[in-house]
C-alpha atoms as a PDB file:
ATOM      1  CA  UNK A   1       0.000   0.000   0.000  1.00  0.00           C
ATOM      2  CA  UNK A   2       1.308   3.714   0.000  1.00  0.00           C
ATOM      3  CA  UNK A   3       0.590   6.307   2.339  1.00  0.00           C
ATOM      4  CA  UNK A   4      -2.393   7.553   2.004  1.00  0.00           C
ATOM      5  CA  UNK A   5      -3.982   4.355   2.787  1.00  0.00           C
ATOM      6  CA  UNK A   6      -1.737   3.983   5.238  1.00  0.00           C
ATOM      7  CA  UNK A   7      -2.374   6.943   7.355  1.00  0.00           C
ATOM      8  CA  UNK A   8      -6.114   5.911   7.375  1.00  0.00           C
ATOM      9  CA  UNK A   9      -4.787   2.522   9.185  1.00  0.00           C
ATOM     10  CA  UNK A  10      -3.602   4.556  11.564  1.00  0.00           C
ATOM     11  CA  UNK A  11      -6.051   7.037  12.316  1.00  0.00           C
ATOM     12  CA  UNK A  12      -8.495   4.135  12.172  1.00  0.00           C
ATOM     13  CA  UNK A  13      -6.312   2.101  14.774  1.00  0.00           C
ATOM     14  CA  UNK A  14      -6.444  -0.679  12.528  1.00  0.00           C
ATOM     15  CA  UNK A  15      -2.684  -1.282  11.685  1.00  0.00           C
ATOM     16  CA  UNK A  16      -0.776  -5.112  11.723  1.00  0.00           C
ATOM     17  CA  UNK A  17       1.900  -5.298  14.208  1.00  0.00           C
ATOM     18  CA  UNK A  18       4.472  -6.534  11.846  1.00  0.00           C
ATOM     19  CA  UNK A  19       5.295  -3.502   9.149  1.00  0.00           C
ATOM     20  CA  UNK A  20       7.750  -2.911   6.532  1.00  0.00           C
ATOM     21  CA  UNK A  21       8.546   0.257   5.543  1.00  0.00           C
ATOM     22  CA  UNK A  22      10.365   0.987   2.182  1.00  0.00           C
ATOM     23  CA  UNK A  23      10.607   2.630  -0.989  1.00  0.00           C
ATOM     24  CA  UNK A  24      12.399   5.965  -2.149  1.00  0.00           C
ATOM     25  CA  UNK A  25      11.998   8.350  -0.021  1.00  0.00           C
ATOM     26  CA  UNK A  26      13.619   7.778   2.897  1.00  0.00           C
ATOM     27  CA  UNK A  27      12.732  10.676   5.055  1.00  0.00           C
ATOM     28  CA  UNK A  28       9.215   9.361   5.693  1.00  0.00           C
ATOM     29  CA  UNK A  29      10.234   5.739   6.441  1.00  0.00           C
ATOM     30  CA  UNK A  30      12.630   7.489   9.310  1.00  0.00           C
ATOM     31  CA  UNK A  31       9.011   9.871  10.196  1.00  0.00           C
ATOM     32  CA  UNK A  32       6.711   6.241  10.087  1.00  0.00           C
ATOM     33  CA  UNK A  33       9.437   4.393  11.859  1.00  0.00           C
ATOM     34  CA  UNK A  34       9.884   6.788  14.876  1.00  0.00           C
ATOM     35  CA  UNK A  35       5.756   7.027  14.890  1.00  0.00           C
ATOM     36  CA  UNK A  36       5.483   3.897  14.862  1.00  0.00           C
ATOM     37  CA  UNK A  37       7.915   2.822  17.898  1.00  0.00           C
ATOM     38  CA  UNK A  38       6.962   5.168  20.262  1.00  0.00           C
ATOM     39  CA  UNK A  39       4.858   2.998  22.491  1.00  0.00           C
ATOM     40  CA  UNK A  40       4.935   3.891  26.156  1.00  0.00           C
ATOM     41  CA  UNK A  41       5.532   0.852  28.712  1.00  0.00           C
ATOM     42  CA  UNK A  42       6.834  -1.211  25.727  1.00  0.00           C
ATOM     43  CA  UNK A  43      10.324  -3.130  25.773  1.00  0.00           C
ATOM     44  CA  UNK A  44      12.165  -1.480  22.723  1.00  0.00           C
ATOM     45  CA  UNK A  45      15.111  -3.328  20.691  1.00  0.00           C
ATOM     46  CA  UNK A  46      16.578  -0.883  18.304  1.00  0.00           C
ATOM     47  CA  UNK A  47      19.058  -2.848  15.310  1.00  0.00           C
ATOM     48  CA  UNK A  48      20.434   0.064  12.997  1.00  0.00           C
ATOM     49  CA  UNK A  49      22.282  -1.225   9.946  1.00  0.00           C
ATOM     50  CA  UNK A  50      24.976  -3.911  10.691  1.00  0.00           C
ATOM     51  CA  UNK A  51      23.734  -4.679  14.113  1.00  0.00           C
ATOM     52  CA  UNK A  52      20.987  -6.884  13.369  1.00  0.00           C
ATOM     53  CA  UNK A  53      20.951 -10.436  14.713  1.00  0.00           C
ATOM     54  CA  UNK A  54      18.707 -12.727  14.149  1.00  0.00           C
ATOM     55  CA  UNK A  55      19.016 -14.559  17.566  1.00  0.00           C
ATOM     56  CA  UNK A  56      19.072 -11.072  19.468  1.00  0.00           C
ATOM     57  CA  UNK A  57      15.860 -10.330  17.586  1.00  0.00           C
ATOM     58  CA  UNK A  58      13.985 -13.433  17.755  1.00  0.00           C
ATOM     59  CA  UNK A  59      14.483 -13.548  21.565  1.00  0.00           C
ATOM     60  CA  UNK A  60      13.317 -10.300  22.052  1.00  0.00           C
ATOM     61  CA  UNK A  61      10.256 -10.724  20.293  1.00  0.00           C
ATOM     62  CA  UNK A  62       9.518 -13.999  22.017  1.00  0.00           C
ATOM     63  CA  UNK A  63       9.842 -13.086  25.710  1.00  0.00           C
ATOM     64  CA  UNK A  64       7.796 -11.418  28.086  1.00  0.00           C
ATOM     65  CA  UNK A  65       8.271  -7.552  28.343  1.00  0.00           C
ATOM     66  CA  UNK A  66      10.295  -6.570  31.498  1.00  0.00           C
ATOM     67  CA  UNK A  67       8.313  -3.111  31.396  1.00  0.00           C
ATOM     68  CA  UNK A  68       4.944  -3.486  30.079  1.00  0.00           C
ATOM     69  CA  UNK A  69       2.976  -5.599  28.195  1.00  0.00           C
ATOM     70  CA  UNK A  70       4.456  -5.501  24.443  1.00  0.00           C
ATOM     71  CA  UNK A  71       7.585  -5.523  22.951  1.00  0.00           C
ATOM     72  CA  UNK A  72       8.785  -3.956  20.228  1.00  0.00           C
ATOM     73  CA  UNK A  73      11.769  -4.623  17.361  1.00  0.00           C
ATOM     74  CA  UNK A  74      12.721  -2.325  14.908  1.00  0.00           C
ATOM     75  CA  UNK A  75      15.415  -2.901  12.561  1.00  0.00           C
ATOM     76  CA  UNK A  76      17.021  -0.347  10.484  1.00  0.00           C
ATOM     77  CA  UNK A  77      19.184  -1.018   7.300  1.00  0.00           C
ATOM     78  CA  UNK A  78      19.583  -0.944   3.822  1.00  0.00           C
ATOM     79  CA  UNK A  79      20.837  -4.569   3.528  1.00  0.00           C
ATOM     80  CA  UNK A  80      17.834  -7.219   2.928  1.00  0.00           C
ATOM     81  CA  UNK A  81      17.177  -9.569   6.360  1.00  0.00           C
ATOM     82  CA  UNK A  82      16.943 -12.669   5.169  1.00  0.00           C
ATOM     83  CA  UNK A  83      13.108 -13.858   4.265  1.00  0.00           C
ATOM     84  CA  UNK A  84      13.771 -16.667   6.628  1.00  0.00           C
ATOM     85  CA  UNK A  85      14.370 -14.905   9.217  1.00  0.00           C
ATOM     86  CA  UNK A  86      11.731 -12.420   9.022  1.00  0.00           C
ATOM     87  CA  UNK A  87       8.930 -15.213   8.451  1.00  0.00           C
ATOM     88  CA  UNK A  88       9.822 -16.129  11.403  1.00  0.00           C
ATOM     89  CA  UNK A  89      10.229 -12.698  13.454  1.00  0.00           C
ATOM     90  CA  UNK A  90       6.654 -11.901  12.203  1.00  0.00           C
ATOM     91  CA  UNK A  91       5.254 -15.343  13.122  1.00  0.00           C
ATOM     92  CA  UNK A  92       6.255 -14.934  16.659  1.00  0.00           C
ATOM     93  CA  UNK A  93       5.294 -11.131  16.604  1.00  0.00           C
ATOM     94  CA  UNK A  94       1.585 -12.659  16.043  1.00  0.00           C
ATOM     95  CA  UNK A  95       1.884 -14.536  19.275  1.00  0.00           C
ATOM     96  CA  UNK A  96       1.345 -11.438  21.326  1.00  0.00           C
ATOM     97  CA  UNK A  97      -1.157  -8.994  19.640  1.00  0.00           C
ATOM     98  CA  UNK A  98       0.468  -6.132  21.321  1.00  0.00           C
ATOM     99  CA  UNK A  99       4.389  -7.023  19.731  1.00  0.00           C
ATOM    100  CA  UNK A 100       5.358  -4.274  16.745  1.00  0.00           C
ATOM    101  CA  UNK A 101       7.801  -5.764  14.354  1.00  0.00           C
ATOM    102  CA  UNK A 102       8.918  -2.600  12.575  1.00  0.00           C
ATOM    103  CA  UNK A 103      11.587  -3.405   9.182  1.00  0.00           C
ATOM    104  CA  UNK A 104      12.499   0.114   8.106  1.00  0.00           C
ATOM    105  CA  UNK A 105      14.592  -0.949   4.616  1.00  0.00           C
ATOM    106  CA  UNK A 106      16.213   1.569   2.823  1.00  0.00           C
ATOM    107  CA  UNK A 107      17.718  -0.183   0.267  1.00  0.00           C
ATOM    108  CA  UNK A 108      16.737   0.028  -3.552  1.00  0.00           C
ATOM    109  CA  UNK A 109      16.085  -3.879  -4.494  1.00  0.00           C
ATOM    110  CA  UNK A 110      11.794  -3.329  -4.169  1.00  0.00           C
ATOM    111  CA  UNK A 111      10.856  -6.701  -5.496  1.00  0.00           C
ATOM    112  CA  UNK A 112      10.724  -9.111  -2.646  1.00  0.00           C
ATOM    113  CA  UNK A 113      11.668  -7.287   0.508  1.00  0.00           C
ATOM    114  CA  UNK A 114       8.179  -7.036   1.380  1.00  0.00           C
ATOM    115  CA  UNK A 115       6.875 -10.807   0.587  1.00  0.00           C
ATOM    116  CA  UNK A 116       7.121 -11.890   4.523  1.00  0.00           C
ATOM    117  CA  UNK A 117       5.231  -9.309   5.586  1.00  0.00           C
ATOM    118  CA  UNK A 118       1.876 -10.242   3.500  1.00  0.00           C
ATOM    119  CA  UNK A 119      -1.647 -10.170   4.903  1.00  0.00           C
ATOM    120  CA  UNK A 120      -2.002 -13.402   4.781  1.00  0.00           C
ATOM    121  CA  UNK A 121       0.899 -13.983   7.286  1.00  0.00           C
ATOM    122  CA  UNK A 122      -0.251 -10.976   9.821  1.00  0.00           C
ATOM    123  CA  UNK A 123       1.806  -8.395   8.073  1.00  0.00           C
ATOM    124  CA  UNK A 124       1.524  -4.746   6.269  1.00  0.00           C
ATOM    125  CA  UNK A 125       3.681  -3.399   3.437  1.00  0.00           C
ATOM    126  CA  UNK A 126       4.121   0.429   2.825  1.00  0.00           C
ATOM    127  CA  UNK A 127       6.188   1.629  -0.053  1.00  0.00           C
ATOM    128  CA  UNK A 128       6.731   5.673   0.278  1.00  0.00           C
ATOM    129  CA  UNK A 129       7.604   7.677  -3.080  1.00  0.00           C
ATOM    130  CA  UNK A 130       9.639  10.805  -2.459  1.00  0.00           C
ATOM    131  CA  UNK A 131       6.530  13.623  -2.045  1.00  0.00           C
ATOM    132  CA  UNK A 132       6.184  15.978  -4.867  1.00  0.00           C
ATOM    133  CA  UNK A 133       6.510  19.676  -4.386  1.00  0.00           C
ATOM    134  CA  UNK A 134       2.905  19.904  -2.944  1.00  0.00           C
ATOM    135  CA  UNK A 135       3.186  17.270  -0.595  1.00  0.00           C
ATOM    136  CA  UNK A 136       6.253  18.729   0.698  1.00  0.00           C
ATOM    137  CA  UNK A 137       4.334  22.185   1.126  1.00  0.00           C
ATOM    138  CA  UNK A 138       1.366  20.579   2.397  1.00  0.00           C
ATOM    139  CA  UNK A 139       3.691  17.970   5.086  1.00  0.00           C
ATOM    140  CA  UNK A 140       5.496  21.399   6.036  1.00  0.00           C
ATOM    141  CA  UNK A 141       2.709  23.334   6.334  1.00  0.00           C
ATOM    142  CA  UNK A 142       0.932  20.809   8.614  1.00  0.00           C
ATOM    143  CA  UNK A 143       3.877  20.133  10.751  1.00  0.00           C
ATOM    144  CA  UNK A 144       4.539  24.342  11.221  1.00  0.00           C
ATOM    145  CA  UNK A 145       0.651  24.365  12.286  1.00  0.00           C
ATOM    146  CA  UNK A 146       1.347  21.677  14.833  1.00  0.00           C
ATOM    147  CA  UNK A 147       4.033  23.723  16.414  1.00  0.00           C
ATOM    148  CA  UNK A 148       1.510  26.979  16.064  1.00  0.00           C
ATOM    149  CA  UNK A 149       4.044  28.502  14.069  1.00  0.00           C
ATOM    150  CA  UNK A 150       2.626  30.883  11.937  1.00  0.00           C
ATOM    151  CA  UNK A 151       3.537  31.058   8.129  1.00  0.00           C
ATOM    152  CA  UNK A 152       1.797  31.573   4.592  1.00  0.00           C
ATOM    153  CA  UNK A 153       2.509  28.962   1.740  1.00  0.00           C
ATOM    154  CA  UNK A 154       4.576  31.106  -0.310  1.00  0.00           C
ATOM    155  CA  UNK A 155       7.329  31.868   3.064  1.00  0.00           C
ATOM    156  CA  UNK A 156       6.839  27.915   3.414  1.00  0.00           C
ATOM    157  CA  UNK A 157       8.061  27.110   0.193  1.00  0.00           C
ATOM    158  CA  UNK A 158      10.671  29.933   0.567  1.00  0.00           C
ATOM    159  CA  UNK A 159      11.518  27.630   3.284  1.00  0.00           C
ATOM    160  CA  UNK A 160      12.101  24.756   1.514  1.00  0.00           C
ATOM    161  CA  UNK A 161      13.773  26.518  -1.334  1.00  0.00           C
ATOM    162  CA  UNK A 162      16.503  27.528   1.234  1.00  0.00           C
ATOM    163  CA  UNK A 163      16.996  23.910   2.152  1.00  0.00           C
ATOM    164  CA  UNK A 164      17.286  22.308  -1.524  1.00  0.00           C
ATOM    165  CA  UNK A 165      13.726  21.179  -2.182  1.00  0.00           C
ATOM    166  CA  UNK A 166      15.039  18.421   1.084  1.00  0.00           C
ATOM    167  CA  UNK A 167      11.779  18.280   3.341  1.00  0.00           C
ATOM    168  CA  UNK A 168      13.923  16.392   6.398  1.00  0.00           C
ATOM    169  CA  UNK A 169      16.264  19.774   6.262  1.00  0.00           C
ATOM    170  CA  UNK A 170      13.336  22.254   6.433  1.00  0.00           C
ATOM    171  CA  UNK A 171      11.353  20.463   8.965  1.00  0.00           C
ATOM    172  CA  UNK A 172      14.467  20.375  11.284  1.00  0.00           C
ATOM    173  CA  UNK A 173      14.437  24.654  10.679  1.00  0.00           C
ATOM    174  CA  UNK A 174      10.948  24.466  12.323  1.00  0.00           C
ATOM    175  CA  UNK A 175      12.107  24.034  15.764  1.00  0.00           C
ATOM    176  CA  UNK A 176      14.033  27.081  15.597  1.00  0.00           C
ATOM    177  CA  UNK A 177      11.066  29.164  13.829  1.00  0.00           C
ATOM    178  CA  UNK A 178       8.946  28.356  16.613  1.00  0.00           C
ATOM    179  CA  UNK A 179      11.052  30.403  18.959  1.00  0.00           C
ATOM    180  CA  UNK A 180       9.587  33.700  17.355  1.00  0.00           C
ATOM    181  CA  UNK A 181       6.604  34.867  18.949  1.00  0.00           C
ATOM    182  CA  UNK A 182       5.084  36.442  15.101  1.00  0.00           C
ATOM    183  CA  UNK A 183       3.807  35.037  11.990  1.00  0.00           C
ATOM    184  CA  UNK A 184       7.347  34.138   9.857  1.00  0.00           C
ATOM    185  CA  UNK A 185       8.199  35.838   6.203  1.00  0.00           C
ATOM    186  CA  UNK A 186      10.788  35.145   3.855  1.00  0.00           C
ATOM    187  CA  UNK A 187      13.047  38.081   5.245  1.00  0.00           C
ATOM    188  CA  UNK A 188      12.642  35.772   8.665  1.00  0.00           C
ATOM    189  CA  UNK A 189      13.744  32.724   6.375  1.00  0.00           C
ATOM    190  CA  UNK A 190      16.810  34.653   4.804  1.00  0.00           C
ATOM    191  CA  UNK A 191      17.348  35.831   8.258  1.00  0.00           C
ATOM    192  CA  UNK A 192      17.403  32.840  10.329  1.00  0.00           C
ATOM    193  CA  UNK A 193      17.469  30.070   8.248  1.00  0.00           C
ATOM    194  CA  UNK A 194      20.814  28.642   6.994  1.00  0.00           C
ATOM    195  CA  UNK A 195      20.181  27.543   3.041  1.00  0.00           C
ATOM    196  CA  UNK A 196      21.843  25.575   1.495  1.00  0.00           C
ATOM    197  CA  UNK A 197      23.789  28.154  -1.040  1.00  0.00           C
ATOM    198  CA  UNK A 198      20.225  28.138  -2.748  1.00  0.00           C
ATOM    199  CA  UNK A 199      20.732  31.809  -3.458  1.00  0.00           C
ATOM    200  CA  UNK A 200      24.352  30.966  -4.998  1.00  0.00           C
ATOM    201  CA  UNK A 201      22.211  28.121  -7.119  1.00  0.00           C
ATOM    202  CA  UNK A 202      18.911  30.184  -8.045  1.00  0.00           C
ATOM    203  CA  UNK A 203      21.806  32.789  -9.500  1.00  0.00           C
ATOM    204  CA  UNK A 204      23.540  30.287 -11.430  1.00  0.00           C
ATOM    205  CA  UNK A 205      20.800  28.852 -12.935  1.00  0.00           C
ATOM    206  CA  UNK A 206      19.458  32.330 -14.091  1.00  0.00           C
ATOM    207  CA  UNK A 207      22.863  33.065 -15.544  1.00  0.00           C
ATOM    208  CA  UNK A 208      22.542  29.612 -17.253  1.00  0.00           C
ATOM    209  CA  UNK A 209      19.085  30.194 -19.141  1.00  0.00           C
ATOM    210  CA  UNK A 210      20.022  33.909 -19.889  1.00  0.00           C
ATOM    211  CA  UNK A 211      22.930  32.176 -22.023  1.00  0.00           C
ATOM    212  CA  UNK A 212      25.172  34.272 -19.882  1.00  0.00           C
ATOM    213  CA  UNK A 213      29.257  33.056 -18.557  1.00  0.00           C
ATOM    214  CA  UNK A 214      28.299  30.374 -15.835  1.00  0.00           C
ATOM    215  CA  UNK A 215      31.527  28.900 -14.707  1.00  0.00           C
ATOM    216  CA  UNK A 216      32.742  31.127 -12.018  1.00  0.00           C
ATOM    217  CA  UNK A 217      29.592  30.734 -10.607  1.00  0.00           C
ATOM    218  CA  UNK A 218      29.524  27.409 -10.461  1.00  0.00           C
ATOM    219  CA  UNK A 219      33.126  26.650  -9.410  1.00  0.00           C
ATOM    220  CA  UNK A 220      32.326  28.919  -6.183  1.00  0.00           C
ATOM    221  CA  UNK A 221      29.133  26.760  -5.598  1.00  0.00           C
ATOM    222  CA  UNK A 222      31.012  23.218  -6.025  1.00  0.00           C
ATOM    223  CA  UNK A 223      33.910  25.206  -3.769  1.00  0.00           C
ATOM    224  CA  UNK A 224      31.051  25.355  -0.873  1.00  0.00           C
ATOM    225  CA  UNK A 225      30.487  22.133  -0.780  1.00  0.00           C
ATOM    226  CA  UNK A 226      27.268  21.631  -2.829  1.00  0.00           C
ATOM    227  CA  UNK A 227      27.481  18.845  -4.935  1.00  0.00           C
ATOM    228  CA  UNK A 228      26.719  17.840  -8.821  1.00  0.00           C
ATOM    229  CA  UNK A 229      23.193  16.173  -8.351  1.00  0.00           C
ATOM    230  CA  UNK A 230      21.602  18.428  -6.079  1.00  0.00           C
ATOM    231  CA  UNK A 231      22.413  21.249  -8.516  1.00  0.00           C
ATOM    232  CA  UNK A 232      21.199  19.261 -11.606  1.00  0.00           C
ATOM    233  CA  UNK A 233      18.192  18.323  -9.616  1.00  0.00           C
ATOM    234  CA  UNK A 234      17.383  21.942  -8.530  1.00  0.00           C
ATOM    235  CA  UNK A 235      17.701  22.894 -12.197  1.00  0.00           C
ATOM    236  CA  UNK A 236      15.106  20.340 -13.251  1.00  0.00           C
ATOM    237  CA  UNK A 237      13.035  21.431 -10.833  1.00  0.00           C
ATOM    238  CA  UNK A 238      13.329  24.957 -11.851  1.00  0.00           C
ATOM    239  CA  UNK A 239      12.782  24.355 -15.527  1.00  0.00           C
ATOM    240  CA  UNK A 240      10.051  22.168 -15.065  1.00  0.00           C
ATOM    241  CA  UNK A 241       8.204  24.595 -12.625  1.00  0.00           C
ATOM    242  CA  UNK A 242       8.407  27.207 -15.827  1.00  0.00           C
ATOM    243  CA  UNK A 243       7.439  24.904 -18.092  1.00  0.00           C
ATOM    244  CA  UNK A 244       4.081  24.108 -16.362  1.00  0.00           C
ATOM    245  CA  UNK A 245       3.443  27.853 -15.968  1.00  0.00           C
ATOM    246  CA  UNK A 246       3.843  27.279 -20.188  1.00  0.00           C
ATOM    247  CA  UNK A 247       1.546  25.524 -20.641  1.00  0.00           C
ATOM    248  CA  UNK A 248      -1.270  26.683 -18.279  1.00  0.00           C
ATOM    249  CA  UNK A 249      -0.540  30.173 -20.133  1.00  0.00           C
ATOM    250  CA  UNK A 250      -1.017  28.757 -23.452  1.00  0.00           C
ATOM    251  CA  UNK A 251      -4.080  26.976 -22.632  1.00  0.00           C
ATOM    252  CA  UNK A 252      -5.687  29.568 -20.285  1.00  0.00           C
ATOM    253  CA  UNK A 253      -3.986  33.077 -21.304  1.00  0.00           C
ATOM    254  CA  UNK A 254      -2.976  34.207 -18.311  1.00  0.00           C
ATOM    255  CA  UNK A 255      -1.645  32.481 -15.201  1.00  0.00           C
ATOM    256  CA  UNK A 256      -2.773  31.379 -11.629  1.00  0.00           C
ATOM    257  CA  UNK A 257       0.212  30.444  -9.332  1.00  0.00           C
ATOM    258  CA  UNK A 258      -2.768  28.158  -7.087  1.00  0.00           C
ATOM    259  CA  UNK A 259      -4.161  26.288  -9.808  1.00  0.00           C
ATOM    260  CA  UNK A 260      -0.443  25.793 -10.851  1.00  0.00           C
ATOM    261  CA  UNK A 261       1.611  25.729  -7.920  1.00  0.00           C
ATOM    262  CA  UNK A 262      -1.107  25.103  -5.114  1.00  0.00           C
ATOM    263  CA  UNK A 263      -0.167  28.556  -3.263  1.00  0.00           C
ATOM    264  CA  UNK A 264      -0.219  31.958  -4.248  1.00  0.00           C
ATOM    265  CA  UNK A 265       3.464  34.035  -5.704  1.00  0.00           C
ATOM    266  CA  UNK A 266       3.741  37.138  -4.647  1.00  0.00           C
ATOM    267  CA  UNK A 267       2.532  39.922  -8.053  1.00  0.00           C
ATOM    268  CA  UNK A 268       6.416  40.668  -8.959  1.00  0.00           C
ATOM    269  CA  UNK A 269       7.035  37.362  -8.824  1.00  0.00           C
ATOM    270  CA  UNK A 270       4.269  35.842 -10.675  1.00  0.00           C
ATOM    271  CA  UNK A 271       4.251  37.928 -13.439  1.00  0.00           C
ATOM    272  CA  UNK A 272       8.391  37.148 -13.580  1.00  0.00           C
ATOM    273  CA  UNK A 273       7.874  33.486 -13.391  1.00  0.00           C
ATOM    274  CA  UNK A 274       5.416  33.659 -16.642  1.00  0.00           C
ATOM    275  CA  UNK A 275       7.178  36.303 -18.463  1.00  0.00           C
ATOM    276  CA  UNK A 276      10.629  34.070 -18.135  1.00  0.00           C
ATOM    277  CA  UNK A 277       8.388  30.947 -19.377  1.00  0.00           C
ATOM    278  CA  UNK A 278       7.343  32.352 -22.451  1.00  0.00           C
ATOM    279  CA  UNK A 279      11.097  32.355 -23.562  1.00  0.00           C
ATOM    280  CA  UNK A 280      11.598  28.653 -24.414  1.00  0.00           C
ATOM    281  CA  UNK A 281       9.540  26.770 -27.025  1.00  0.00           C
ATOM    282  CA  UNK A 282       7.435  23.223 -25.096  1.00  0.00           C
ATOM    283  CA  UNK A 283      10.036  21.460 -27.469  1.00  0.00           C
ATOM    284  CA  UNK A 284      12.926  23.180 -25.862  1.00  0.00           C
ATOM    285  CA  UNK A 285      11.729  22.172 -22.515  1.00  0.00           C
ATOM    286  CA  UNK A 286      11.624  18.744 -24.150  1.00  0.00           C
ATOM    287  CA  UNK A 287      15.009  18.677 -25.206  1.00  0.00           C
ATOM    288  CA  UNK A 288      16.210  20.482 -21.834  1.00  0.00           C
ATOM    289  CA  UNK A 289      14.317  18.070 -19.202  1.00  0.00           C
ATOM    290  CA  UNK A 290      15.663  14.864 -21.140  1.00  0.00           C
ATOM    291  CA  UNK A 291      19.397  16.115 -20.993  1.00  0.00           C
ATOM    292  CA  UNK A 292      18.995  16.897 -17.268  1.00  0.00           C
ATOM    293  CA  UNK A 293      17.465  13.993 -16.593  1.00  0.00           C
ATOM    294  CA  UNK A 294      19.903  11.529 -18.578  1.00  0.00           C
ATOM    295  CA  UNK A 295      23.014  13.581 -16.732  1.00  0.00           C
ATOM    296  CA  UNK A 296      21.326  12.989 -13.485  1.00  0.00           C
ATOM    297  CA  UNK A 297      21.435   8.982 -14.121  1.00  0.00           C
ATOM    298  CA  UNK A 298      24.949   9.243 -15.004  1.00  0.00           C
ATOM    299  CA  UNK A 299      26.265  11.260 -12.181  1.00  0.00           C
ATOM    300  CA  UNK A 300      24.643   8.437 -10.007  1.00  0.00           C
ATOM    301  CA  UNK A 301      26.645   5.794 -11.421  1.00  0.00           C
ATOM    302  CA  UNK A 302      30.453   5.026  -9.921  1.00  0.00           C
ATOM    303  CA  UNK A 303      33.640   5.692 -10.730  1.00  0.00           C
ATOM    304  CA  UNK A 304      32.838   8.784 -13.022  1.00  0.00           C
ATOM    305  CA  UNK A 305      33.924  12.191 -13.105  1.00  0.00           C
ATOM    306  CA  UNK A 306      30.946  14.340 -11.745  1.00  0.00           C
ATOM    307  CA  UNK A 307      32.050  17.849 -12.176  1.00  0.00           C
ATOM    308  CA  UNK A 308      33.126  17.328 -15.904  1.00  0.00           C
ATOM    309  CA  UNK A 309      29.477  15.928 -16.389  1.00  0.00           C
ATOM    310  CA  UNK A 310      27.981  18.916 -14.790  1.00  0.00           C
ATOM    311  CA  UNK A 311      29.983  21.194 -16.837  1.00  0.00           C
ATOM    312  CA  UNK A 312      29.452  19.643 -19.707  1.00  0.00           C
ATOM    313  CA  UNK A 313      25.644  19.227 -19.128  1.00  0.00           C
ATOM    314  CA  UNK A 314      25.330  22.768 -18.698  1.00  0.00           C
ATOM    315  CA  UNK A 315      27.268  23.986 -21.931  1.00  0.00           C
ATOM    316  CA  UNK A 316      24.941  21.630 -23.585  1.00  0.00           C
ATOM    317  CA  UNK A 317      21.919  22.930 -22.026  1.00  0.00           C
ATOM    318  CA  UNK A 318      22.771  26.222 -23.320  1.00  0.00           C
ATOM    319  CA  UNK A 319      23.000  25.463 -26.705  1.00  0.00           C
ATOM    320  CA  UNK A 320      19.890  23.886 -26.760  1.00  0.00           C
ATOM    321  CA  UNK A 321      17.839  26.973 -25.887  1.00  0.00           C
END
């Protein structure tokens, strides 16, 4: 299942006590894994990465709690347990309906890491996809409301613009936002929120599509420590955020940052955003989104050269608009 049937398990109370979490984004399966293991009066065994044991774990599970009446495992790790052994860690689990087998797997190999954990057996499966732009806005926004921290969508996504687009990063900035006893804007963010050289990156990649001399830019940006992907990805998501405002502009006439982005751009910034999208042809973005895309795949492989494949991706990209 994926989360949104999942979080109506557990509003509903109706969740299995043997769980696997998985899939690509791994900042929610940390969120679901804490949520899930916070049980009070339970025996907790925590196994992160290379300390799992089978033995360790199947004992724990199959004892009586020494400070309440459940226990609960949760392992941690990107390396598969064995189906084996977690057959049998969520057979016993069913012994006691008040055990939590938690399997937080953060590896990549999908296919049959969840097959012990079938309903059949007593068992839930929840694969997590990274959230999309909205989600993030949405999860943020949510979580700021919790902590009555008061903010408008457009200083939340400035928010999450500092931080990369990484939702874990900007969450974490909450904690200190809450200290300030007024609603937050972006001069708050700029203020007291350490970015990620986003402002370095949102320069470089306006100096990229203006066809303009990039390279001491970028050299100063790889110099801070940023690395290749997260720029590449931040200029995908850049481009493609223009090329949707394309599109709704050619189809409606003019545009509506809420119907496009789900939260409303400031005036000046709005009427930038569609101005600067009426530049590139949809075929352009085409030809654009599939060269950043391809270049991302390759600076994820091994034993490559990343910053001559970011270099070279971006001299391309320029002579393709």
């Amino acid at each position: 299942m994926y989360k949104k049937e999942f979080d109506q398990h557990i509003t509903n109370n109706t969740l299995s006590n043997a769980i696997i979490l998985f899939g690509e984004s791994h900042f929610f399966i940390d969120r679901y894994a804490k949520l899930l293991s916070e049980m009070e009066d339970a025996s907790k065994l925590n196994m992160y990465h290379d300390e799992y044991n089978f033995a360790t774990a199947y004992a724990h599970m199959s004892q009586g709690s020494l400070f309440g009446d459940a226990n609960i495992l949760l392992i941690k790790t990107e390396k598969k347990v064995p189906k084996a052994d977690l057959d049998k860690l969520v057979e016993v689990c069913q012994k006691n309906p008040t055990n939590r087998f938690i399997y937080a797997y953060y590896g990549s190999d999908y296919k049959t890491c969840d097959k012990a954990f079938a309903a059949k057996a007593g068992g839930m499966s929840v694969r997590f996809f990274e959230p999309t732009h909205g989600e993030a806005i949405a999860y943020i926004s949510d979580e700021a409301h919790k902590a009555e921290i008061k903010m408008d969508k457009y200083t939340i996504n400035h928010l999450l613009q500092a931080q990369n687009n990484d939702i874990s990063l900007a969450t974490a900035e909450l904690e200190k936002l809450r200290l300030y006893n007024k609603e937050i804007s972006t001069k708050d963010i700029d203020e007291l929120v350490y970015g990620l050289a986003q402002i370095t990156i949102e320069q470089l990649i306006n100096k990229i599509l203006m066809k303009h001399d990039f390279k001491e830019s970028l050299e100063k940006i790889l110099e801070s420590g940023e690395d290749e992907i997260r720029i590449i990805t931040a200029l995908t998501a850049f481009i493609t955020q223009l090329y949707l405002f394309n599109i709704y502009i050619r189809v409606n006439g003019t545009p509506n940052s809420i119907e496009i982005l789900g939260y409303n751009l400031p005036q000046f910034i709005l009427k930038e955003k569609a101005t600067f999208s009426l530049k590139f042809k949809p075929s352009t973005y085409k030809n654009m989104l599939d060269l950043l895309l391809s270049s991302e795949l390759k600076l994820k492989s091994s034993n490559i050269d990343k910053e001559a494949i970011l270099f070279s991706t971006l001299i391309r990209l320029q002579k393709i608009i």
